[in-house]
C-alpha atoms as a PDB file:
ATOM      1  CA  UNK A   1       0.000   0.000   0.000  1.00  0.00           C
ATOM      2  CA  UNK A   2       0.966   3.585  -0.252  1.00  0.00           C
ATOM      3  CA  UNK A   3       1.823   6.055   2.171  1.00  0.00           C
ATOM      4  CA  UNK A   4      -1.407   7.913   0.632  1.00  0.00           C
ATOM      5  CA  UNK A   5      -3.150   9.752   4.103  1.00  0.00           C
ATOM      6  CA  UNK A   6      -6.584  10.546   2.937  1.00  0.00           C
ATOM      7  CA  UNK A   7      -9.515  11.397   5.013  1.00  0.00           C
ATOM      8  CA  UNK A   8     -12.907   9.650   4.191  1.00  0.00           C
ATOM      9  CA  UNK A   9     -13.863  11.815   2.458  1.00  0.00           C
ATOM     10  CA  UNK A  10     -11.450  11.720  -0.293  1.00  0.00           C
ATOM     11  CA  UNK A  11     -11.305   7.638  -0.321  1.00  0.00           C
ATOM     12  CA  UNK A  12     -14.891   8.304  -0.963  1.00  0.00           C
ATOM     13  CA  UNK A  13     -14.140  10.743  -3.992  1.00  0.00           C
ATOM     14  CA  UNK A  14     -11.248   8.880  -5.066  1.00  0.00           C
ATOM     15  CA  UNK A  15     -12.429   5.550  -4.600  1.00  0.00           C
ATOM     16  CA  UNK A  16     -12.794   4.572  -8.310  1.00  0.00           C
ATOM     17  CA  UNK A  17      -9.026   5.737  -8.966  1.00  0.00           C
ATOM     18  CA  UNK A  18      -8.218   3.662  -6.025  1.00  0.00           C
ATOM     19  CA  UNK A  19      -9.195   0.274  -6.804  1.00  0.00           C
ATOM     20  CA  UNK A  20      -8.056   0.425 -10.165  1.00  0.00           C
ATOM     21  CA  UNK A  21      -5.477  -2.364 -10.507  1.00  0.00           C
ATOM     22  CA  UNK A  22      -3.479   0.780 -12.822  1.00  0.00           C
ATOM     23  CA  UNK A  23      -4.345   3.556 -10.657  1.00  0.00           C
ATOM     24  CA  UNK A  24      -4.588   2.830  -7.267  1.00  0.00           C
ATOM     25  CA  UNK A  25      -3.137   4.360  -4.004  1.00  0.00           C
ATOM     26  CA  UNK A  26       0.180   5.299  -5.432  1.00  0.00           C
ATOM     27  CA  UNK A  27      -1.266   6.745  -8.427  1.00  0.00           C
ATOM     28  CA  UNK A  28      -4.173   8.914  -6.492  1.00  0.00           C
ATOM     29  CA  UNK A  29      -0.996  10.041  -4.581  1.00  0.00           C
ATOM     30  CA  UNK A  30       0.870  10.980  -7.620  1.00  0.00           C
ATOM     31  CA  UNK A  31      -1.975  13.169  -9.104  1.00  0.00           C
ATOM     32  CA  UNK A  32      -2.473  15.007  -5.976  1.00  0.00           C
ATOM     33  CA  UNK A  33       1.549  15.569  -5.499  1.00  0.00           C
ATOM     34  CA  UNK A  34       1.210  16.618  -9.501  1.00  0.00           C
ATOM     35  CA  UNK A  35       1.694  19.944 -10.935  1.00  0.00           C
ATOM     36  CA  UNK A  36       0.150  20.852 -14.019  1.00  0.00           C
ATOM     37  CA  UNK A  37      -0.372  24.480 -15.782  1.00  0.00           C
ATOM     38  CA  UNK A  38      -3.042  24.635 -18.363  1.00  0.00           C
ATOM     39  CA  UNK A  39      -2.796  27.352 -20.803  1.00  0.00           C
ATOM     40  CA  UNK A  40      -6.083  29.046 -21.354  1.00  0.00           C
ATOM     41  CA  UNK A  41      -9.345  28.397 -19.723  1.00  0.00           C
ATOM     42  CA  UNK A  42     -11.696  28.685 -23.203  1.00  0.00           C
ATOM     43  CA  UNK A  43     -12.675  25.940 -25.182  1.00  0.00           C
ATOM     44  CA  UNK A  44     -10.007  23.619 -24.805  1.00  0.00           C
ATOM     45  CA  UNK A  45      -9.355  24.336 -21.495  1.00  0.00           C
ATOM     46  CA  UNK A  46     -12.394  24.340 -19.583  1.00  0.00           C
ATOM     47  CA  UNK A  47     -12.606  20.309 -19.918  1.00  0.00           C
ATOM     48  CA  UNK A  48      -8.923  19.970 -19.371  1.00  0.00           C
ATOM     49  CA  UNK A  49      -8.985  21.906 -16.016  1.00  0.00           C
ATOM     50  CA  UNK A  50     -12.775  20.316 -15.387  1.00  0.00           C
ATOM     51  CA  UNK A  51     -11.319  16.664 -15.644  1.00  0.00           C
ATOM     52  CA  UNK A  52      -8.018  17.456 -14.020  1.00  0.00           C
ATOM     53  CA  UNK A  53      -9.777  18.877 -11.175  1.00  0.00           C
ATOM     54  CA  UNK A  54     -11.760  16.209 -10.802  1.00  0.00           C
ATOM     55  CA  UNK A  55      -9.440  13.299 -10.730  1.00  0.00           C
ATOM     56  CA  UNK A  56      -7.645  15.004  -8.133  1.00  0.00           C
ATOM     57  CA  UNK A  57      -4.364  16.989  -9.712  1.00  0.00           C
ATOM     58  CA  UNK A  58      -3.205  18.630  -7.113  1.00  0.00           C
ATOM     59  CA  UNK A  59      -2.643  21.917  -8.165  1.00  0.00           C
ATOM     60  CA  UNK A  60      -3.692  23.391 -11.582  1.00  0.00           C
ATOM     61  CA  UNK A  61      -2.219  26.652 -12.582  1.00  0.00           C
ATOM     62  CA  UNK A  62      -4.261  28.318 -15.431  1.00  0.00           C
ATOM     63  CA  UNK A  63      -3.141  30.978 -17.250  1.00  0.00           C
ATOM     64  CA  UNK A  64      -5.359  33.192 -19.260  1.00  0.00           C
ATOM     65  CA  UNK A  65      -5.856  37.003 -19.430  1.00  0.00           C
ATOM     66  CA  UNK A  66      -9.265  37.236 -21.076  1.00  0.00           C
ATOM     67  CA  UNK A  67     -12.704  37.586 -20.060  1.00  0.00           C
ATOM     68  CA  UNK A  68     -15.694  35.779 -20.338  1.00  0.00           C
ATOM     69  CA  UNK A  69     -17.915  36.458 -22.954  1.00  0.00           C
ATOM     70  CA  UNK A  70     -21.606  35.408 -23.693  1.00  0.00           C
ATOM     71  CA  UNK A  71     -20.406  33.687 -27.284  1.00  0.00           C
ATOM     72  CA  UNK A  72     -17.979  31.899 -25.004  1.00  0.00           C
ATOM     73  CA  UNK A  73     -20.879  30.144 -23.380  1.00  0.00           C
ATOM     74  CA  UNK A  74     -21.431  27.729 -25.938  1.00  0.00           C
ATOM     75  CA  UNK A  75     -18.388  25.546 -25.487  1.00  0.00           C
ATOM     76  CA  UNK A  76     -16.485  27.237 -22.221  1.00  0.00           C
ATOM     77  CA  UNK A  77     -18.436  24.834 -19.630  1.00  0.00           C
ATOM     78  CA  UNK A  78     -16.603  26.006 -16.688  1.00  0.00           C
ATOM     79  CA  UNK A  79     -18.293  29.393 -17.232  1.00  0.00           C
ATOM     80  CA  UNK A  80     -21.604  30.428 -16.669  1.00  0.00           C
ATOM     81  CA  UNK A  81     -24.088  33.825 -17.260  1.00  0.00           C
ATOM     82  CA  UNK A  82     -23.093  35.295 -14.070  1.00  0.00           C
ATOM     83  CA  UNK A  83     -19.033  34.921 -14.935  1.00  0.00           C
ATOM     84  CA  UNK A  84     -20.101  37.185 -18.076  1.00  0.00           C
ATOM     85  CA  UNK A  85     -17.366  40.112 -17.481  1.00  0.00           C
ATOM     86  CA  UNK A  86     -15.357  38.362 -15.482  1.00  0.00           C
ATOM     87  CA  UNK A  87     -12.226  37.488 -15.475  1.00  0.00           C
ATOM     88  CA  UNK A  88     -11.503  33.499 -16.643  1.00  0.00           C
ATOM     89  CA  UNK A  89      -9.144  32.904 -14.607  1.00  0.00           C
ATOM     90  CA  UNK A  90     -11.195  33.688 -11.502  1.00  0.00           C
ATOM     91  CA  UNK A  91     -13.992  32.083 -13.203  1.00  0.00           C
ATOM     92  CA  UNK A  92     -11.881  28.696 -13.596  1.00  0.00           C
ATOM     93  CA  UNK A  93     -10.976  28.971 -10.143  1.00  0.00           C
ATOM     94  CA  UNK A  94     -14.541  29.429  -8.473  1.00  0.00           C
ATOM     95  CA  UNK A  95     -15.320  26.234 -10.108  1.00  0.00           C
ATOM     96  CA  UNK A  96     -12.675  24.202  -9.422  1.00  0.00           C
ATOM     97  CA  UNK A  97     -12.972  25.459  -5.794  1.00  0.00           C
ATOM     98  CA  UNK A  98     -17.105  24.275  -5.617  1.00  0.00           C
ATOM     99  CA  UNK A  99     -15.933  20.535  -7.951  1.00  0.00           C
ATOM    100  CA  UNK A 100     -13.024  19.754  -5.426  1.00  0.00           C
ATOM    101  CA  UNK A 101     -11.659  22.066  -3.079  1.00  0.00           C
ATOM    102  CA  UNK A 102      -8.450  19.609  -2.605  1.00  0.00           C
ATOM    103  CA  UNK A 103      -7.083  21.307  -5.655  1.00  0.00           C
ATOM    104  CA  UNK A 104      -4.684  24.448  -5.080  1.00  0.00           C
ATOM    105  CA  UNK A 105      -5.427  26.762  -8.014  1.00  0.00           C
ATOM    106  CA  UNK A 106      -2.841  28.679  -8.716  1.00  0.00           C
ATOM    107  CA  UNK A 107      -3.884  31.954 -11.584  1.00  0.00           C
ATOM    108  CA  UNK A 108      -1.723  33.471 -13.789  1.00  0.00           C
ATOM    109  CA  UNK A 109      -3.550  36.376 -15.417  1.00  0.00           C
ATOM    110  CA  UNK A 110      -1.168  37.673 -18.350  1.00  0.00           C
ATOM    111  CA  UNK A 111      -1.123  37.083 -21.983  1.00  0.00           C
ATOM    112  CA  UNK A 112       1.692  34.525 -22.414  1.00  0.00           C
ATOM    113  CA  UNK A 113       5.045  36.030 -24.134  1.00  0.00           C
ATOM    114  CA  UNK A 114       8.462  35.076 -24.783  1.00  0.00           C
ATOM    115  CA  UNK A 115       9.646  37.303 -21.800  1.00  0.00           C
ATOM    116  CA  UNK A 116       6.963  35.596 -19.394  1.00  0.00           C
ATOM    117  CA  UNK A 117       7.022  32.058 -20.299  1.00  0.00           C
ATOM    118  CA  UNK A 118       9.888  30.251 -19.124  1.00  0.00           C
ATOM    119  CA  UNK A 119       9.002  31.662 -15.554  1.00  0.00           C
ATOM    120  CA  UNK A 120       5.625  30.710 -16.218  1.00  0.00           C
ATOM    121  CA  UNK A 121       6.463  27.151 -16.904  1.00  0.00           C
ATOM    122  CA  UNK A 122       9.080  26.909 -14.263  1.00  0.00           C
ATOM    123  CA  UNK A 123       8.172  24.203 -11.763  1.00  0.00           C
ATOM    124  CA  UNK A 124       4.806  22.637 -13.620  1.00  0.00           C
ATOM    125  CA  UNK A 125       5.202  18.898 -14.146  1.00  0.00           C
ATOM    126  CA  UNK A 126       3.193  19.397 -17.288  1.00  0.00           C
ATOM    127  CA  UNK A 127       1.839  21.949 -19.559  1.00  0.00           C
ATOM    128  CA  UNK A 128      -1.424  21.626 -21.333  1.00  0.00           C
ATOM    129  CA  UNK A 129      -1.801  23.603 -24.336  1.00  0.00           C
ATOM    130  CA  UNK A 130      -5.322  24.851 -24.880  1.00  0.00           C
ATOM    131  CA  UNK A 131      -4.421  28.085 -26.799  1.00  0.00           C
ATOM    132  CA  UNK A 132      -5.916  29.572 -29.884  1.00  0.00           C
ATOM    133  CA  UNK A 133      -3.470  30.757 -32.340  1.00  0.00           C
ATOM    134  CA  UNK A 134       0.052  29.600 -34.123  1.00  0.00           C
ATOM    135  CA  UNK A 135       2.430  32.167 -32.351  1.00  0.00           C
ATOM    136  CA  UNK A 136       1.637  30.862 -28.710  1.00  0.00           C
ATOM    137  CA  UNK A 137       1.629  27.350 -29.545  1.00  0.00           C
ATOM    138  CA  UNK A 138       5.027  27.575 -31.053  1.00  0.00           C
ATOM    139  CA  UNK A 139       6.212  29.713 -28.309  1.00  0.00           C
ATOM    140  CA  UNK A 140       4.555  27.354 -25.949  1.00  0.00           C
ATOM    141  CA  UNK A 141       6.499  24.239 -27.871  1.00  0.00           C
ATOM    142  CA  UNK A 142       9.940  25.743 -27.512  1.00  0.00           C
ATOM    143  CA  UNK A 143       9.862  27.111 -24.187  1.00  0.00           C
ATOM    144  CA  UNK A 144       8.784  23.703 -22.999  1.00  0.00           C
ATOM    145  CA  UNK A 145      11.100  21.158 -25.578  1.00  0.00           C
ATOM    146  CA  UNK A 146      13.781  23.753 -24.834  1.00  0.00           C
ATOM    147  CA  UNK A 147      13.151  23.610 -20.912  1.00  0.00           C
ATOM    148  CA  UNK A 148      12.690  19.537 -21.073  1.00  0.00           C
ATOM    149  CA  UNK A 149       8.936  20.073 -19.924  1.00  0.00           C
ATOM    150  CA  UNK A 150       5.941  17.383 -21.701  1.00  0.00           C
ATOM    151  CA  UNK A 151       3.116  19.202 -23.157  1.00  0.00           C
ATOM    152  CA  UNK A 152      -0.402  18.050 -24.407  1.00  0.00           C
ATOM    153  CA  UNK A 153      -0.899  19.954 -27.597  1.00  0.00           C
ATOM    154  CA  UNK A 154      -4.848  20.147 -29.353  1.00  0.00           C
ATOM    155  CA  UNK A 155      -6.557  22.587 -31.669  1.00  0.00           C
ATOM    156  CA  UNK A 156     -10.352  22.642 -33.201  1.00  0.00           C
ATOM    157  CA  UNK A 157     -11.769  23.574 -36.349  1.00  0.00           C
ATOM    158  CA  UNK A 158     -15.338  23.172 -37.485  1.00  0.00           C
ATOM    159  CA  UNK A 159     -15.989  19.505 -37.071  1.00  0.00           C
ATOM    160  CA  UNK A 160     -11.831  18.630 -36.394  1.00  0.00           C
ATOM    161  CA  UNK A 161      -9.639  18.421 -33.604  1.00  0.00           C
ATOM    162  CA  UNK A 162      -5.695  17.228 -33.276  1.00  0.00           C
ATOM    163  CA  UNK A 163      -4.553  15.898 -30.340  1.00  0.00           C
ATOM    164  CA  UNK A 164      -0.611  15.049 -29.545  1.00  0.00           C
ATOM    165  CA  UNK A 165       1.363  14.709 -26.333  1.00  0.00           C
ATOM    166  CA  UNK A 166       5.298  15.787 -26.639  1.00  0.00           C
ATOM    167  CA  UNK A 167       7.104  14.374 -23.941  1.00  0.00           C
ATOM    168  CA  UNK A 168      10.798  16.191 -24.100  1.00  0.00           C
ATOM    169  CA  UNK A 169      12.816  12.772 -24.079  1.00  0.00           C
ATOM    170  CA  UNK A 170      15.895  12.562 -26.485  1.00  0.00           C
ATOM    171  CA  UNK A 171      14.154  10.926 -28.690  1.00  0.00           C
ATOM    172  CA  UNK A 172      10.859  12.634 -29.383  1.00  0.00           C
ATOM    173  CA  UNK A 173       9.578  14.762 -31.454  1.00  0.00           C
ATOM    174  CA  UNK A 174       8.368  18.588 -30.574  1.00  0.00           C
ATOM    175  CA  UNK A 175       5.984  20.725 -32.877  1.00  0.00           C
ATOM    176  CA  UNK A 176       8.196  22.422 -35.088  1.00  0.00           C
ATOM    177  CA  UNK A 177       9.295  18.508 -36.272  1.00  0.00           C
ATOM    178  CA  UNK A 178       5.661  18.977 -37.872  1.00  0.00           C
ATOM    179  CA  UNK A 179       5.335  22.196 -38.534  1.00  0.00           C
ATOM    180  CA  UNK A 180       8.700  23.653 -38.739  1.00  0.00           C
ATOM    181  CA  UNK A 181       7.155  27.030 -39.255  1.00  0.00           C
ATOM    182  CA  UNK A 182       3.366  28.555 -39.166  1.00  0.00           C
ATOM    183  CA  UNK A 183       1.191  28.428 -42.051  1.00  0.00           C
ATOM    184  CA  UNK A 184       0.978  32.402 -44.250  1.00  0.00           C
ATOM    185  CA  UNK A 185      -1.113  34.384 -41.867  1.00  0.00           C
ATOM    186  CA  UNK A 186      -4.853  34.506 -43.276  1.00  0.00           C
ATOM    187  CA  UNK A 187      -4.356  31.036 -44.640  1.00  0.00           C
ATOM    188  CA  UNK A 188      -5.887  29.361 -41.469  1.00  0.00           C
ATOM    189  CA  UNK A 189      -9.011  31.223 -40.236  1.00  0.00           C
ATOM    190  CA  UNK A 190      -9.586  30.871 -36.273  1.00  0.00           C
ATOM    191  CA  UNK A 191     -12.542  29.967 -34.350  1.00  0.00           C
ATOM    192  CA  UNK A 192     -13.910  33.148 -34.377  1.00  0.00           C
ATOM    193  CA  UNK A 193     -14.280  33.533 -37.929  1.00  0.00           C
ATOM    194  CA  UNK A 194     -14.773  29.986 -38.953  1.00  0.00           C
ATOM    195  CA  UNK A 195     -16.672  28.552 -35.999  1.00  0.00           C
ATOM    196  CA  UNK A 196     -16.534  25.749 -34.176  1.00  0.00           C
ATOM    197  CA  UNK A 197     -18.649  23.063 -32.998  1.00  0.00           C
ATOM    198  CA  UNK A 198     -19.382  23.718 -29.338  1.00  0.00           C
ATOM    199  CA  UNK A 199     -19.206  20.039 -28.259  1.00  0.00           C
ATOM    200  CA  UNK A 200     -15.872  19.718 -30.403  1.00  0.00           C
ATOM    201  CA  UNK A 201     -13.886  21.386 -27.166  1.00  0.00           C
ATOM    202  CA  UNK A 202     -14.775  18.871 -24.948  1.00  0.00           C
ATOM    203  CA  UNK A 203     -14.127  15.799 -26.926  1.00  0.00           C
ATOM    204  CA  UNK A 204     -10.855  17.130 -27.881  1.00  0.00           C
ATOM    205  CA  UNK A 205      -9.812  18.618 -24.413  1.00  0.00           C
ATOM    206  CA  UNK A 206     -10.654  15.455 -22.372  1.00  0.00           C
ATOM    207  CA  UNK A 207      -7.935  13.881 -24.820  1.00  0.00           C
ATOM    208  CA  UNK A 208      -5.690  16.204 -23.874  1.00  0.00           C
ATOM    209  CA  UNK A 209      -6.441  15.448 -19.891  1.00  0.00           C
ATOM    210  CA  UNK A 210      -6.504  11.940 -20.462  1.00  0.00           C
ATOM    211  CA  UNK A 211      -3.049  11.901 -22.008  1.00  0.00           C
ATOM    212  CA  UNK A 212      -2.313  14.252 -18.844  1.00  0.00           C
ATOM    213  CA  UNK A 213      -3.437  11.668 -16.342  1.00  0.00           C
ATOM    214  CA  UNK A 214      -1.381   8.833 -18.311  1.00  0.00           C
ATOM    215  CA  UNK A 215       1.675  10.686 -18.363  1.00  0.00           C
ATOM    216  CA  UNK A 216       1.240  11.755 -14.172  1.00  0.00           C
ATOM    217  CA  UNK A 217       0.129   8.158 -13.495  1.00  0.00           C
ATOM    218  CA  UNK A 218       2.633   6.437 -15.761  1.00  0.00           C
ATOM    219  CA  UNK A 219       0.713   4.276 -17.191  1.00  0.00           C
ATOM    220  CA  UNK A 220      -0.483   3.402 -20.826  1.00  0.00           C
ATOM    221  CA  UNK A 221       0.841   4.744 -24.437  1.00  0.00           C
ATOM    222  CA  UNK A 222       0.987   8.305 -25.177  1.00  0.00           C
ATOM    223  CA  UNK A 223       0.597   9.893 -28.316  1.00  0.00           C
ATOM    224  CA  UNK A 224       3.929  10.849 -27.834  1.00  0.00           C
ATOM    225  CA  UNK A 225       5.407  10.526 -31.360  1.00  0.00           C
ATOM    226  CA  UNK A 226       2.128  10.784 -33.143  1.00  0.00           C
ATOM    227  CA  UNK A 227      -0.764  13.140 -33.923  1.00  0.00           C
ATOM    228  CA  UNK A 228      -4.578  11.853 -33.293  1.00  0.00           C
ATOM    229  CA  UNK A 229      -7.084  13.334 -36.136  1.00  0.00           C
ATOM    230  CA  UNK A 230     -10.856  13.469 -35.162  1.00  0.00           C
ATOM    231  CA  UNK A 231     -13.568  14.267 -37.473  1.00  0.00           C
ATOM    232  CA  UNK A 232     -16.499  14.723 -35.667  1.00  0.00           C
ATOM    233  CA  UNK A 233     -18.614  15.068 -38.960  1.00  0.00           C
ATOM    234  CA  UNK A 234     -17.953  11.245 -40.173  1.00  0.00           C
ATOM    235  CA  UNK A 235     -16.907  10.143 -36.138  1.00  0.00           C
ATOM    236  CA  UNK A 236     -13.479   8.941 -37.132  1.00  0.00           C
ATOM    237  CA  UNK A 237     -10.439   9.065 -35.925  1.00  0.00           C
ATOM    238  CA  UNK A 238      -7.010   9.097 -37.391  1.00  0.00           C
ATOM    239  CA  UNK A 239      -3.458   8.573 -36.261  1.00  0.00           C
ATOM    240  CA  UNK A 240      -0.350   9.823 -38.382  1.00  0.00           C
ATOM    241  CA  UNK A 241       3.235   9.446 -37.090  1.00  0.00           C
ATOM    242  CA  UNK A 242       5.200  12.448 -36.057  1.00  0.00           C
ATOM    243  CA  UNK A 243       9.008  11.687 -37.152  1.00  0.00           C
ATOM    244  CA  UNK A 244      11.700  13.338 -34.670  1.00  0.00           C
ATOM    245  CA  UNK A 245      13.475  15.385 -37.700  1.00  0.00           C
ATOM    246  CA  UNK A 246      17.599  15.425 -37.515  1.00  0.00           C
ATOM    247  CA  UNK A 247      17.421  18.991 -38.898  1.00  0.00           C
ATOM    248  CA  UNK A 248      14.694  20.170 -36.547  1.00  0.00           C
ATOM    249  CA  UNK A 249      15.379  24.209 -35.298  1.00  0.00           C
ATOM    250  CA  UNK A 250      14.402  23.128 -32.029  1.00  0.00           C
ATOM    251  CA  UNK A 251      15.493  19.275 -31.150  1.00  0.00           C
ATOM    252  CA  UNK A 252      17.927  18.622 -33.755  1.00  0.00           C
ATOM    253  CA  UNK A 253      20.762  17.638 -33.737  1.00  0.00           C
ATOM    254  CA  UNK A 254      22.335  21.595 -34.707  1.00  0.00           C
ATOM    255  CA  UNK A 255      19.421  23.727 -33.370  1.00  0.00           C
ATOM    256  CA  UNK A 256      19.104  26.997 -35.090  1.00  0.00           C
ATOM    257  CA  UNK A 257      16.393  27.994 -31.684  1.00  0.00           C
ATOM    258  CA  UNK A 258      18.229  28.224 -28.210  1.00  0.00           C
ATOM    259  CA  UNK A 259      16.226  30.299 -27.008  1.00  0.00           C
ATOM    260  CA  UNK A 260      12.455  31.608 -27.236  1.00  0.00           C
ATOM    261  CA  UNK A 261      14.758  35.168 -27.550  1.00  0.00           C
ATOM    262  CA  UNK A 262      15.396  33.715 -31.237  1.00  0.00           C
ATOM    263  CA  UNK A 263      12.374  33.569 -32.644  1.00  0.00           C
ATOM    264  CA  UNK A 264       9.424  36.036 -33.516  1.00  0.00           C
ATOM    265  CA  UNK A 265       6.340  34.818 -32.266  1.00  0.00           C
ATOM    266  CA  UNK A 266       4.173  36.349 -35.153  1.00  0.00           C
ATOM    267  CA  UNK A 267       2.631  35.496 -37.986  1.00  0.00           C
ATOM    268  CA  UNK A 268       5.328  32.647 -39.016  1.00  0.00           C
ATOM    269  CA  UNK A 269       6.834  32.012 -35.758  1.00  0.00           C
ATOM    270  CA  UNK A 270      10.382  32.020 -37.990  1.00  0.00           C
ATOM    271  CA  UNK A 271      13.535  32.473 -36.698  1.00  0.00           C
ATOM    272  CA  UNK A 272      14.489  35.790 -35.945  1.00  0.00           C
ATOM    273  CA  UNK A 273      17.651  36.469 -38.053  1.00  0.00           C
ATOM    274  CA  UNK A 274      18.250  40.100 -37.231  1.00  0.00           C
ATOM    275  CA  UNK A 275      14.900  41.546 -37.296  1.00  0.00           C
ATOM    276  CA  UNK A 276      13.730  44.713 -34.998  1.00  0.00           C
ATOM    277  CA  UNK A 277      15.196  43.942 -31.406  1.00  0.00           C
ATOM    278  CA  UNK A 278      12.367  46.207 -30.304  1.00  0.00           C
ATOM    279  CA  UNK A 279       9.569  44.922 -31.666  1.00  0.00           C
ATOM    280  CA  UNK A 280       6.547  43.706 -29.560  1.00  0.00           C
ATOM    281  CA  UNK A 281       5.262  40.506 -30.631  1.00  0.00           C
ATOM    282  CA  UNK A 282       1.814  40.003 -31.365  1.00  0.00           C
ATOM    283  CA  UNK A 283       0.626  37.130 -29.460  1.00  0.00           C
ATOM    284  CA  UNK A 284      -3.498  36.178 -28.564  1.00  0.00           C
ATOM    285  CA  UNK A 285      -5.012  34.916 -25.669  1.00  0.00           C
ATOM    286  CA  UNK A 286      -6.616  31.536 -25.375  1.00  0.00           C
ATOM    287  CA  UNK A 287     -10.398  31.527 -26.447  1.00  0.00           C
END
């Protein structure tokens, strides 16, 4: 048995963790010792932080600097009409408090940057991406590859969501292995101007917190390595490999990216090769 001290209250909540044969004591006790910062509390990340909440992580930064909004309501399930105005992050945190008040929320109000992230990050077992636009989830894949941090990674679109788990080993693969660069801006239109389905979120989100719990729990195959396609529309699902790349600019073998100082989170998310030292990059919040 494990050294896990819970009250009966928490064997109660926890029970169905516990007598799982994969779970168990030592792996309730390793989700509430775990540290995990989600990144946005929209669409994505309202079922990441609901789930992870729930199955007891035991603290759960978030990090988000919007507000809620009334359109946000038809996907963002942690939010409700009277969080209209407010702030997500408190929102997220009021509801985590009234699902399971074992959980230490920890908010980070601020628009993730390059010269905020790596202190962001600092510490977190795991990062969950559940951001919105190309610039932060590049920024978000080299801070974390660079800092040896896994990270969930998921997007939506219409009727599609990608799911992938990048877990910073030697021999894995990061984002940029993928997509070494951004698509032209205004080639990919975001939610906001292309929609989304609202359930999409939460299908695609409790992926991402599944592959969370794996990773905390150490059990199972991650998608570490590969990308998971889901097309709501025709309810498939498809898995592609994700090939570590030798000349990759952030985990190859002569890495033109030491730093998130190198790049410019923009519209390409290129490699900064002697652009305006000065310039302010552009970078969204999570929806």
């Amino acid at each position: 048995m494990s050294d896990l001290d819970l009250d009966p209250t928490q064997l109660d909540r926890y029970s169905r963790h516990i007598i799982m044969d994969d779970v168990g004591p030592d792996g309730q006790k390793a989700l509430l010792d775990a540290e995990v910062l989600v990144l946005g509390a929209g669409g994505l990340g309202a079922p990441i932080i609901q789930y992870l909440a729930a199955a007891g992580v035991g603290t759960l930064g978030v990090a988000d600097d919007d507000e809620v909004e009334l359109s946000n309501l038809q996907r963002q399930v942690i939010h409700g009409n009277d969080d209209v105005g407010h702030k997500k992050v408190d929102s997220a945190a009021d509801f985590v408090e009234q699902l399971n008040p074992d959980i230490d929320v920890r908010k980070h109000e601020l628009r993730v940057r390059p010269d905020n992230i790596e202190e962001l990050i600092d510490g977190y077992d795991f990062v969950v991406d559940g951001t919105d636009n190309f610039a932060t989830r590049y920024l978000v894949n080299d801070a974390c590859t660079l800092a040896g941090i896994p990270f969930s990674h998921g997007s939506i679109f219409k009727f599609e969501g990608q799911v992938t788990t990048f877990a910073g080993d030697d021999d894995s693969p990061c984002y940029r292995c993928l997509f070494p660069e951004a698509p032209p801006a205004g080639m990919v239109p975001n939610c906001a101007t292309a929609g989304v389905l609202g359930v999409l979120p939460g299908t695609v989100g409790c992926l991402q917190a599944t592959e969370t719990v794996k990773h905390i729990i150490g059990e199972g195959e991650s998608l570490d390595g590969s990308m998971l396609f889901f097309d709501a529309l025709d309810m498939e699902f498809d898995k592609v490999e994700i090939p570590k790349r030798d000349d990759c600019p952030v985990c190859g073998d002569d890495p033109a990216i030491e730093s998130v100082h190198d790049v410019e989170y923009t519209a390409s998310c290129a490699i900064d090769v002697g652009g305006d030292d000065e310039a302010e990059p552009e970078i969204e919040a999570s929806d």
